[in-house]
Protein backbone atom coordinates (compact mmCIF):
# COMPACT_ATOMS: atom_id res chain seq x y z
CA UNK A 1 22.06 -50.65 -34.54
CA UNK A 2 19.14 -49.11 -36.57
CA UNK A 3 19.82 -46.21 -39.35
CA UNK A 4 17.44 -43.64 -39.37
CA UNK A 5 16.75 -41.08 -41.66
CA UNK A 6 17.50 -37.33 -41.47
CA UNK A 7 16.66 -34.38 -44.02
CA UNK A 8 19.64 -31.86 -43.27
CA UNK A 9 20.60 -28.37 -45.83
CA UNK A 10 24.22 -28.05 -47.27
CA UNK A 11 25.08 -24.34 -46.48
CA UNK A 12 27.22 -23.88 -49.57
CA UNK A 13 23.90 -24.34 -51.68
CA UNK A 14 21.52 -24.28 -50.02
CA UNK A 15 20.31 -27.81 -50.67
CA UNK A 16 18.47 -29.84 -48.60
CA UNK A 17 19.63 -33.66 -48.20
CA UNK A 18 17.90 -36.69 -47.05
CA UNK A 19 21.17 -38.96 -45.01
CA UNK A 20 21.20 -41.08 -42.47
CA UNK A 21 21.92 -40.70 -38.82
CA UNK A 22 23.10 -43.85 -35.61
CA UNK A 23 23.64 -44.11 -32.42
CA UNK A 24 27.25 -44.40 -31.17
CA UNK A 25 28.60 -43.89 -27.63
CA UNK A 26 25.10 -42.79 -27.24
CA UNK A 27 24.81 -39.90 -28.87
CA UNK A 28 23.23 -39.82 -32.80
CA UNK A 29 25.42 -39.25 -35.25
CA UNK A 30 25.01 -38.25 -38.92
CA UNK A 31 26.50 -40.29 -41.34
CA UNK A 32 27.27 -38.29 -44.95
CA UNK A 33 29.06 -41.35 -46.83
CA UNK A 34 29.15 -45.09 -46.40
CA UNK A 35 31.85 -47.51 -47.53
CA UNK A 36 31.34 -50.80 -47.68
CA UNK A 37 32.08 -52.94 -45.09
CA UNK A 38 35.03 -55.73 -44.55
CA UNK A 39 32.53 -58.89 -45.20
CA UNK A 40 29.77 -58.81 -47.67
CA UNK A 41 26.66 -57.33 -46.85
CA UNK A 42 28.12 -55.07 -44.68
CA UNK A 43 28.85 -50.78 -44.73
CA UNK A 44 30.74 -48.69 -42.70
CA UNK A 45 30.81 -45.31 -42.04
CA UNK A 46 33.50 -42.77 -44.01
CA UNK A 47 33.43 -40.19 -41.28
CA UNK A 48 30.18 -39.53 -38.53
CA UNK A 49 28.90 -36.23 -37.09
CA UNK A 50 28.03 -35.48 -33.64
CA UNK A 51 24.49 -34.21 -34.16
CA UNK A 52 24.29 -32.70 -30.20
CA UNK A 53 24.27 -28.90 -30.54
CA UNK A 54 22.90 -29.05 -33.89
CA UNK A 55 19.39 -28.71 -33.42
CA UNK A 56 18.14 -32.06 -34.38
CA UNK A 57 14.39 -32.48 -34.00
CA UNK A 58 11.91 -35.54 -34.80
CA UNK A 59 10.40 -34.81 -38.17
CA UNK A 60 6.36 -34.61 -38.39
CA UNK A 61 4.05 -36.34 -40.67
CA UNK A 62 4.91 -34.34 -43.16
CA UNK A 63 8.34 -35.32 -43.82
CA UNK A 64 9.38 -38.85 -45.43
CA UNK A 65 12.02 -39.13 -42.82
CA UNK A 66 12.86 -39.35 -39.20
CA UNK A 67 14.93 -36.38 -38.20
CA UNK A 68 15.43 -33.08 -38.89
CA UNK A 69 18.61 -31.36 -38.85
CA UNK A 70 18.10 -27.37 -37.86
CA UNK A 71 21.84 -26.31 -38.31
CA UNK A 72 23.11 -25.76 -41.79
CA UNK A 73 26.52 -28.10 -42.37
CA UNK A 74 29.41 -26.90 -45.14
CA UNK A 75 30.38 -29.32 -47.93
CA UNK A 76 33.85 -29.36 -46.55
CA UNK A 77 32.23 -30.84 -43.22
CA UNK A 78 30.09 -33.69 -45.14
CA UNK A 79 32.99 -34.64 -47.26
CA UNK A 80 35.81 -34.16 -44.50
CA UNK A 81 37.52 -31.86 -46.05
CA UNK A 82 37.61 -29.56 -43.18
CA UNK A 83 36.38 -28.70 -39.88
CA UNK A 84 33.42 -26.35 -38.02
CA UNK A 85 35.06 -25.50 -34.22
CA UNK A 86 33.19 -27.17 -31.59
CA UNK A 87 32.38 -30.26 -34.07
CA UNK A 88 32.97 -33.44 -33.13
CA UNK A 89 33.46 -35.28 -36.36
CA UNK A 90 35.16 -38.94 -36.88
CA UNK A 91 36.87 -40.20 -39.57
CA UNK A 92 36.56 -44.24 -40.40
CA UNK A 93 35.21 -44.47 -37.38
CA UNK A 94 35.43 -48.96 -36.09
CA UNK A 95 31.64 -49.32 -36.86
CA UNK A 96 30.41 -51.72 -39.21
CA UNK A 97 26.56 -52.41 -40.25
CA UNK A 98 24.25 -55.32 -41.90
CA UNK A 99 22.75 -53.91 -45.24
CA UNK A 100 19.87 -56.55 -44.81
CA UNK A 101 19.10 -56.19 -41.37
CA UNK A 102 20.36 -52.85 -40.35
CA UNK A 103 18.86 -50.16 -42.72
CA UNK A 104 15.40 -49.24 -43.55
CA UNK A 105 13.89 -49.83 -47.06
């Protein structure tokens, strides 16, 4: 499973965030917060959220990432503290990833 990049904004501030996004059940989720893993070398996600709905575009050129998020997400989403209706958001979700062969440098 690859980990690809995605520049999203935090709606409390206003800041813009570069995270990383997978592909589970076949949809791409974003991924706010890793833990790491059971085994060395490996992370796993702390929560993942469903991107579908939330306007996610490829980035161009001019962006140092993959994907674009186009939908605003609230700190208490990102740090699963709460909740946006219609969100489909996982907590410690069974997915586990290789540092060395899994992410991009």
């Amino acid at each position: 499973m690859a980990v690809h990049k995605v520049l999203y904004v935090r709606e409390d501030d206003d800041v813009a965030l570069t995270g990383d996004l997978i592909e589970y059940e076949g949809r791409l989720w974003l991924v706010p917060e890793w833990l790491e893993g059971p085994t060395a070398g490996t992370r796993c996600p702390a929560r993942i959220i469903d991107t579908g709905g939330l306007s996610l575009m490829k980035a161009g050129a001019e962006h140092p990432v993959d994907y674009v998020l186009g939908v605003p997400l609230s700190r208490n989403v990102l740090e699963g503290r709460g909740a946006r209706l219609g969100l489909d958001v996982r907590q410690r979700p069974d997915i586990h990833l290789r540092v060395d062969t899994d992410f991009r440098r």
